[in-house]
C-alpha atoms as a PDB file:
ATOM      1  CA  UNK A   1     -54.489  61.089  50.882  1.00  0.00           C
ATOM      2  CA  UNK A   2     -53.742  58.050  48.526  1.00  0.00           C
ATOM      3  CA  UNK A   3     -50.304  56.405  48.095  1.00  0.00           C
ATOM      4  CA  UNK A   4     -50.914  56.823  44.185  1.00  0.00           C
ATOM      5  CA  UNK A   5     -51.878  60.849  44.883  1.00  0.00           C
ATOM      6  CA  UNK A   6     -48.623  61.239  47.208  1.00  0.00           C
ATOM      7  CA  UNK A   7     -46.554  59.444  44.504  1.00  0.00           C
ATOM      8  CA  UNK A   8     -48.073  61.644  42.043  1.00  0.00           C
ATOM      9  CA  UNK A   9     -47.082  64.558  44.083  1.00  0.00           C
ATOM     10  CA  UNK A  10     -43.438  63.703  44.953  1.00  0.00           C
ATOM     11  CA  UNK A  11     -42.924  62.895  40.747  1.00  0.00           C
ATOM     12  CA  UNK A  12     -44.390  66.780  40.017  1.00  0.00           C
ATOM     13  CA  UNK A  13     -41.727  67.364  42.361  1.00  0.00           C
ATOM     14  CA  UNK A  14     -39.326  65.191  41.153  1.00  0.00           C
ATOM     15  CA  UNK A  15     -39.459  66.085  37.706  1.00  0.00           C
ATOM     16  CA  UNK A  16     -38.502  70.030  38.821  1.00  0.00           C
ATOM     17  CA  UNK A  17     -34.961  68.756  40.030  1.00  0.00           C
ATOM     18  CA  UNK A  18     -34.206  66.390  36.578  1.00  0.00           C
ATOM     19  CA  UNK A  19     -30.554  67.480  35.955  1.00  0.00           C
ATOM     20  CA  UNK A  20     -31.521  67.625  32.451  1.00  0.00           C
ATOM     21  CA  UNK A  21     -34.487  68.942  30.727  1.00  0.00           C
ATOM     22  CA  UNK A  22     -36.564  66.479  28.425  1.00  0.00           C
ATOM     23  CA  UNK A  23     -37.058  67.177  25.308  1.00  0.00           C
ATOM     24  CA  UNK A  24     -40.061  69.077  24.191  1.00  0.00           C
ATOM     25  CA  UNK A  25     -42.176  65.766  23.234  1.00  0.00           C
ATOM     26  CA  UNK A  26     -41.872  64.628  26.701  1.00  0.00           C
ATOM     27  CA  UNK A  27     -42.314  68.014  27.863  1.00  0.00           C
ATOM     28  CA  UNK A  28     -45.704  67.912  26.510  1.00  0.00           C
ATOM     29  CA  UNK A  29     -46.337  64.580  27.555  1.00  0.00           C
ATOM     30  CA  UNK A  30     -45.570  65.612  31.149  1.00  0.00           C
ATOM     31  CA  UNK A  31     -47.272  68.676  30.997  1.00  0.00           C
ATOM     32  CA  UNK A  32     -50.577  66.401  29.338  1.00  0.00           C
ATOM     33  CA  UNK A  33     -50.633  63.657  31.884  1.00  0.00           C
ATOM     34  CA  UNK A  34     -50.313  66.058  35.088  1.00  0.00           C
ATOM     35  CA  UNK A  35     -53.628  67.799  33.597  1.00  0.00           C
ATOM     36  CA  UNK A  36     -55.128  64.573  32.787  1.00  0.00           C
ATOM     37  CA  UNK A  37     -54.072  63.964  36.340  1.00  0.00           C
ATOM     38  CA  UNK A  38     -55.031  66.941  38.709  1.00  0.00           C
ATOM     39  CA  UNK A  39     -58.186  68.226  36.397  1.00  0.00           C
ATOM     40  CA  UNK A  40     -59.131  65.185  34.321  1.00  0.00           C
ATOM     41  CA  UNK A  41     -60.731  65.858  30.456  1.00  0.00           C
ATOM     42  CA  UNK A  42     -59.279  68.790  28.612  1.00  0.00           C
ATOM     43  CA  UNK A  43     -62.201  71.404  28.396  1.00  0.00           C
ATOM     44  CA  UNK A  44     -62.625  75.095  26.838  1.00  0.00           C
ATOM     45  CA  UNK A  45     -61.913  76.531  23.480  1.00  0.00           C
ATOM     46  CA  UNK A  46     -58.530  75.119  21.907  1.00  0.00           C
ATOM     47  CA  UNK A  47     -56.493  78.150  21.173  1.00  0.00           C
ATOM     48  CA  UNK A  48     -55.916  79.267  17.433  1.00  0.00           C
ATOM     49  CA  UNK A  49     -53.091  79.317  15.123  1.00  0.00           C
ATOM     50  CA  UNK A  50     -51.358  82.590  16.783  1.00  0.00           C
ATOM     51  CA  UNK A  51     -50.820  80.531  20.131  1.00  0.00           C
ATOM     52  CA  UNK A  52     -48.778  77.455  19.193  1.00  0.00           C
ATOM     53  CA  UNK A  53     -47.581  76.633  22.165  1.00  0.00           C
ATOM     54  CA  UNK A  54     -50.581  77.020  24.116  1.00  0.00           C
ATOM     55  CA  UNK A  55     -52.293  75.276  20.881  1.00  0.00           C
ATOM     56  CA  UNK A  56     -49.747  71.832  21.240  1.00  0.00           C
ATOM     57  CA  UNK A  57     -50.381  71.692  24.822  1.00  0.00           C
ATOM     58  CA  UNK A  58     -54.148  71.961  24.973  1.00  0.00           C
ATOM     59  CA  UNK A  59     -53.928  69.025  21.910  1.00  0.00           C
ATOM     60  CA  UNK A  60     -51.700  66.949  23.773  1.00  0.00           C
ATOM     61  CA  UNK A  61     -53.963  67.067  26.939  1.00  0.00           C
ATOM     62  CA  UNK A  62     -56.899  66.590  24.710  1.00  0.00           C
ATOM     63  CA  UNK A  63     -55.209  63.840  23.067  1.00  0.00           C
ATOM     64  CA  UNK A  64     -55.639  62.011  26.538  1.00  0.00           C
ATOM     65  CA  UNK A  65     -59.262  62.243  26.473  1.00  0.00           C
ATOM     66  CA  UNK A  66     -61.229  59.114  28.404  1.00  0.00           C
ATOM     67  CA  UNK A  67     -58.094  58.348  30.502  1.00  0.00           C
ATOM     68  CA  UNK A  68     -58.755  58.149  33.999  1.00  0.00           C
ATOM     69  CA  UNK A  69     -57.271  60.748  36.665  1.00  0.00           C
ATOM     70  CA  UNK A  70     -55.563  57.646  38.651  1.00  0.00           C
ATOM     71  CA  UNK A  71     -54.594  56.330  35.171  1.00  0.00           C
ATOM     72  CA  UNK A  72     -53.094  59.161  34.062  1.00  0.00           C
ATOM     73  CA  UNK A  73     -51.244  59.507  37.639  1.00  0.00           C
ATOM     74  CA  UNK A  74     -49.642  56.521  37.385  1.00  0.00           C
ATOM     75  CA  UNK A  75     -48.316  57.368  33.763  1.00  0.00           C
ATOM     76  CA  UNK A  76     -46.896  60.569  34.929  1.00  0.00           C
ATOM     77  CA  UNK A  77     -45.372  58.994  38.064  1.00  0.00           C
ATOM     78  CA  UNK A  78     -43.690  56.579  35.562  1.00  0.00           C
ATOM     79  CA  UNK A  79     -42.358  59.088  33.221  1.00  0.00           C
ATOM     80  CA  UNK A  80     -41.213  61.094  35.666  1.00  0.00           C
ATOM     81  CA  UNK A  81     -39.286  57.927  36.616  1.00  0.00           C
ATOM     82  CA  UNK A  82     -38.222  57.099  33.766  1.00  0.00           C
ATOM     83  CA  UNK A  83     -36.108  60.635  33.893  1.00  0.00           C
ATOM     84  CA  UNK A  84     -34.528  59.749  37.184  1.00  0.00           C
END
């Protein structure tokens, strides 16, 4: 395993001990660049108007579209630090 995929693992962690929660605009930024991450490009049908939650999420891992898996590793791991 990589140093940049064990990083990324300790930080997904990490960020499930903060001693605060982020707000929800980081929340979604965490929750985008771990997908962006483990599963690369957002794919399927974005969810309709009923679902917003599951609507933001899906457009804020969408918004990440083109970034690379390690890329988007390294942005979470440095978020997630960021919190600490």
């Amino acid at each position: 395993m990589s140093d940049l995929n064990t990083e990324f693992k300790k930080a997904a962690e990490d960020v499930q001990n903060l001693s605060e929660s982020p707000d929800n605009d980081v929340l979604l930024k965490l929750y985008a660049l771990y997908k962006q991450g483990t599963h690369g490009d957002a794919s399927g049908k974005r969810p309709g108007f009923t679902s917003p939650v599951k609507r933001a999420k899906f457009d804020a891992w969408a918004g990440l579209k083109g970034k690379s898996q390690d890329e988007a590793q390294q942005s979470y791991i440095d978020l997630v630090t960021s919190l600490t």
